[in-house]
N, C-alpha and C. Protein backbone atom coordinates (compact mmCIF):
# COMPACT_ATOMS: atom_id res chain seq x y z
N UNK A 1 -29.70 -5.03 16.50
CA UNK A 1 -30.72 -4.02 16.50
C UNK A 1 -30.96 -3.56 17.94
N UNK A 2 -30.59 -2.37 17.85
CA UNK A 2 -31.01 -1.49 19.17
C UNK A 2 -32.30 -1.25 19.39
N UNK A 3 -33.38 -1.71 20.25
CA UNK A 3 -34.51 -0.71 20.52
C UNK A 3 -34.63 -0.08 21.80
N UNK A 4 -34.76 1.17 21.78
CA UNK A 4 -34.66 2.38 22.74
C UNK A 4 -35.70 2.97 22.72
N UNK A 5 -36.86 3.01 22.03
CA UNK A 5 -38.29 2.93 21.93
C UNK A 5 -39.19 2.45 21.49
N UNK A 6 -40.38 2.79 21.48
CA UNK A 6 -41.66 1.68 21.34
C UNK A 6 -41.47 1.17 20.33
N UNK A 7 -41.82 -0.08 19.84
CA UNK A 7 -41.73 -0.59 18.41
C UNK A 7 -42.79 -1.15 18.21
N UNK A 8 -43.43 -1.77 17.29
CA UNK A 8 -44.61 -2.04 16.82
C UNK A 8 -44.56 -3.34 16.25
N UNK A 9 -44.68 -4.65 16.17
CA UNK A 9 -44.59 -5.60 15.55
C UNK A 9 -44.94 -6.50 15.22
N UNK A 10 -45.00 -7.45 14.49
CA UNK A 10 -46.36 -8.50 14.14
C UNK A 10 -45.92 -9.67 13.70
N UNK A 11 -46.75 -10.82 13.84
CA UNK A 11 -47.03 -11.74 14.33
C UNK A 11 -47.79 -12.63 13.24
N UNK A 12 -47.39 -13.08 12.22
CA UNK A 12 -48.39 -13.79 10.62
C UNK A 12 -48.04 -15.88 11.30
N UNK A 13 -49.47 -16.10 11.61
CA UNK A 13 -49.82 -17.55 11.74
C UNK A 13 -50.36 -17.86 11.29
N UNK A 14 -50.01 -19.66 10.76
CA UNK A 14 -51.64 -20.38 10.31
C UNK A 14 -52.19 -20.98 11.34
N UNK A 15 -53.04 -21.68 11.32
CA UNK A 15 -53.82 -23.11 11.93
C UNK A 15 -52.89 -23.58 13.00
N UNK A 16 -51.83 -23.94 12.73
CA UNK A 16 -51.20 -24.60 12.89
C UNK A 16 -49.66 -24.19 13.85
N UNK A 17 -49.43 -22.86 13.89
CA UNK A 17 -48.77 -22.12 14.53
C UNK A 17 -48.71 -22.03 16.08
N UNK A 18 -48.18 -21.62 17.13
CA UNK A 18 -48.38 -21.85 18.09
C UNK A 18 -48.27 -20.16 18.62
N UNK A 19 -50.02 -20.36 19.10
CA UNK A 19 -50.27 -19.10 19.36
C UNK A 19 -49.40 -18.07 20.45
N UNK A 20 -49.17 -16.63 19.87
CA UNK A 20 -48.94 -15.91 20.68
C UNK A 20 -47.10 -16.40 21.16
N UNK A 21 -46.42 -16.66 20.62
CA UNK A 21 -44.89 -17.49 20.34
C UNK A 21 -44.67 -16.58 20.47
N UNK A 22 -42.74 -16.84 20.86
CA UNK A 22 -42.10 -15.56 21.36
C UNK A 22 -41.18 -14.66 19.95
N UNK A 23 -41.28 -15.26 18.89
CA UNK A 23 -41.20 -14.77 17.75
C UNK A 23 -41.79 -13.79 17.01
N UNK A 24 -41.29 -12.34 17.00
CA UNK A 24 -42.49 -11.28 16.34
C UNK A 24 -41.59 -11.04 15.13
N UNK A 25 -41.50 -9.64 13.97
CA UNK A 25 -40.95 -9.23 12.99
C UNK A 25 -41.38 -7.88 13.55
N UNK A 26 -40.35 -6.96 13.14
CA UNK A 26 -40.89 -5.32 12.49
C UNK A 26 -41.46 -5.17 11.72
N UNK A 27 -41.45 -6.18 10.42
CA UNK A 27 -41.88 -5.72 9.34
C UNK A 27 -43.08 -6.84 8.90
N UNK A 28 -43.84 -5.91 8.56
CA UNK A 28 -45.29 -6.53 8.44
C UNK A 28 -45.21 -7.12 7.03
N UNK A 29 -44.72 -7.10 6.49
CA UNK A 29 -44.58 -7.96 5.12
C UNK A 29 -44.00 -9.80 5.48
N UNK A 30 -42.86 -9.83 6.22
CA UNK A 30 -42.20 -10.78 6.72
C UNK A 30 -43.65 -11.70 7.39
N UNK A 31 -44.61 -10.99 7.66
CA UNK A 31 -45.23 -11.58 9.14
C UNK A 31 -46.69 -11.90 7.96
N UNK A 32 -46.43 -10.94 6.41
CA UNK A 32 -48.04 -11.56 5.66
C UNK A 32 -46.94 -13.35 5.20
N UNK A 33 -45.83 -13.15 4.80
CA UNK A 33 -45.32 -14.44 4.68
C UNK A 33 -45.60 -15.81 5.30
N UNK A 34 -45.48 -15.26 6.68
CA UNK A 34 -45.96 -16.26 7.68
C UNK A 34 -47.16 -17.08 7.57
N UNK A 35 -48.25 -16.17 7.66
CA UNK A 35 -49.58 -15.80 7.41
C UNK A 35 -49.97 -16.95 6.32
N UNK A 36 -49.55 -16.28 5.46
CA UNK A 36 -49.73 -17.10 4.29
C UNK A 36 -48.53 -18.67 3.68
N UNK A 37 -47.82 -19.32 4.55
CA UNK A 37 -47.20 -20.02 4.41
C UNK A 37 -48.05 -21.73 3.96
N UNK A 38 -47.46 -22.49 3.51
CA UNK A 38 -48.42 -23.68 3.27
C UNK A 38 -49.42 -23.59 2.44
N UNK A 39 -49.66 -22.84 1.70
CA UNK A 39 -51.21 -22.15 1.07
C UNK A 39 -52.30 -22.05 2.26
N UNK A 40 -51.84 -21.95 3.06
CA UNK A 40 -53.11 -21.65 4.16
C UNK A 40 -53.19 -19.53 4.08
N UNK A 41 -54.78 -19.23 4.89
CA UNK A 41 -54.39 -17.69 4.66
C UNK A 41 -54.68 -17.90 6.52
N UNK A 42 -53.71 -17.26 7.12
CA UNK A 42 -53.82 -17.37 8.60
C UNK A 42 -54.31 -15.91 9.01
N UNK A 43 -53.51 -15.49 10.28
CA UNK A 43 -54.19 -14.10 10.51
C UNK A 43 -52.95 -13.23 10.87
N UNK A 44 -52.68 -12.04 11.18
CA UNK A 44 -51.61 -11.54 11.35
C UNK A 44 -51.94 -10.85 12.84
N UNK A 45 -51.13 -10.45 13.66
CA UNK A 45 -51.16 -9.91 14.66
C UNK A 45 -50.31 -8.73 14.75
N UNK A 46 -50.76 -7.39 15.36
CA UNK A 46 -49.81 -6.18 15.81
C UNK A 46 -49.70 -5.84 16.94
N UNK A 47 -49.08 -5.58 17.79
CA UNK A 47 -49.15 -5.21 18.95
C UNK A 47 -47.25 -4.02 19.35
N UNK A 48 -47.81 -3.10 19.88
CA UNK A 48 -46.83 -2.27 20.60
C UNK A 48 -46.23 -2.84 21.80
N UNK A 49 -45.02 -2.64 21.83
CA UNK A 49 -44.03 -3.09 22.79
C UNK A 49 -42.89 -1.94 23.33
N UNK A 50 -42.89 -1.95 24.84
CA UNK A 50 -41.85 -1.21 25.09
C UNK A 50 -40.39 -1.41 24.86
N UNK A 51 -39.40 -0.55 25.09
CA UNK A 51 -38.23 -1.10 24.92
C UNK A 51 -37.94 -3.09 26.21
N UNK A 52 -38.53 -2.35 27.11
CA UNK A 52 -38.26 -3.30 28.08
C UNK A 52 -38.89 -4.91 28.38
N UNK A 53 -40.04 -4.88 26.77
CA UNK A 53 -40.48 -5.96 26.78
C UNK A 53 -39.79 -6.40 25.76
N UNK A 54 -38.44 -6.54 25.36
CA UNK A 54 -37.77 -7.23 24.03
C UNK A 54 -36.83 -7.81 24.52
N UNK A 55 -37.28 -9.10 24.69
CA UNK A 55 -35.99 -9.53 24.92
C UNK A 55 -34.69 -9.64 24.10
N UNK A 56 -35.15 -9.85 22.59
CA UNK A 56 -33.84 -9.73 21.62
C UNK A 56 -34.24 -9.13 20.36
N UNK A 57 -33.78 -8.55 19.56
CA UNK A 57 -34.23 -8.64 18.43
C UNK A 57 -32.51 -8.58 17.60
N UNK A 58 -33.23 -8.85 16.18
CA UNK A 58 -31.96 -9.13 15.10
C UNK A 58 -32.71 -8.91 13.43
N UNK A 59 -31.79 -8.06 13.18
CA UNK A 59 -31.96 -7.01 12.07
C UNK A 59 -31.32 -7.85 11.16
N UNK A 60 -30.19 -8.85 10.98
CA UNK A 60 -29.37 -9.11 10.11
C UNK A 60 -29.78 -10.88 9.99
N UNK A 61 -31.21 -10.89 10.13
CA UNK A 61 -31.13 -12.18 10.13
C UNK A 61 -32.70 -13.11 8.95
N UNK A 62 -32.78 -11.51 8.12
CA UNK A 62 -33.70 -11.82 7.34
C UNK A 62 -35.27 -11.76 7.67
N UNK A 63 -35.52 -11.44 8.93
CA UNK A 63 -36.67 -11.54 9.16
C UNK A 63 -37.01 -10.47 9.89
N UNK A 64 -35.79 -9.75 10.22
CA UNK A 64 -36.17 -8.84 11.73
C UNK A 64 -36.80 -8.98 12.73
N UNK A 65 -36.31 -10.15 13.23
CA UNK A 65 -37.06 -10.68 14.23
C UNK A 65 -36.81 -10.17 15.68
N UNK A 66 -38.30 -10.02 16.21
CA UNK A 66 -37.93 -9.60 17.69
C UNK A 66 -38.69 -10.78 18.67
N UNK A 67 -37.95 -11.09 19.96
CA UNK A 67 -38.19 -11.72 20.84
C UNK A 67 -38.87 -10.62 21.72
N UNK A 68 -40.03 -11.19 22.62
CA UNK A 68 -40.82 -10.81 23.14
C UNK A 68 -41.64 -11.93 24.05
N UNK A 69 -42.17 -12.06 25.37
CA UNK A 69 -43.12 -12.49 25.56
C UNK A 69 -44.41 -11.53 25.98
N UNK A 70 -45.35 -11.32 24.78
CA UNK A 70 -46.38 -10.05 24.57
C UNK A 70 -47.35 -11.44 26.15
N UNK A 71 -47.77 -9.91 26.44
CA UNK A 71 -48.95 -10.04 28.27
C UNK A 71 -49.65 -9.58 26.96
N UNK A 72 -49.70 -8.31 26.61
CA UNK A 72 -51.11 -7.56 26.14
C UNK A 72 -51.59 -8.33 24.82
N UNK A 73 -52.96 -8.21 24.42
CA UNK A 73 -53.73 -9.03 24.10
C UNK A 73 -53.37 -8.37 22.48
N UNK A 74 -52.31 -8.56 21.26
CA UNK A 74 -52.71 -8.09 20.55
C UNK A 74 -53.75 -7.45 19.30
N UNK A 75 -53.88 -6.98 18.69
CA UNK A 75 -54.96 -6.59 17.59
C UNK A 75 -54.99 -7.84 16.19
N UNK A 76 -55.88 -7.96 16.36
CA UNK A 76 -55.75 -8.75 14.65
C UNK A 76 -55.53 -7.95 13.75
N UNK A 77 -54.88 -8.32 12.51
CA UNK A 77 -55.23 -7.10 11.48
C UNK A 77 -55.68 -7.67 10.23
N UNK A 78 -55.79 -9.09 10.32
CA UNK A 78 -56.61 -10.15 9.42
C UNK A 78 -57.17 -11.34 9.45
């Protein structure tokens, strides 16, 4: 996965997760999974990223996961 502009991506933890990890998703469904893993209901996070804050991402790996270490403080969205 190429990113060449801003992308948007989020972040689904429980309790138990280790906050703010360098693990994000594109897709906000992948990240209510997270969220909700263990029967716990955790919280999800969004935050915008430039191309130049990604360190990797991967489209073919079920999760769409992007590497990142996010500075900015993201938004909750639950």
């Amino acid at each position: 996965m190429v990113v060449d502009k801003p992308i948007t991506v989020y972040r689904g933890e429980i309790d138990k997760s280790v906050h703010m990890g360098l693990s994000w998703t594109s897709s906000l469904e992948i990240a209510k999974k997270f969220a909700s893993r263990f029967g716990k209901q955790g919280n999800i996070y969004r935050v915008k990223l430039a191309p130049e804050m990604v360190l990797a991402a991967y489209s073919d790996d079920g999760e769409h996961e992007v590497l990142s270490i996010v500075r900015d403080a993201p938004q909750v969205m639950c």
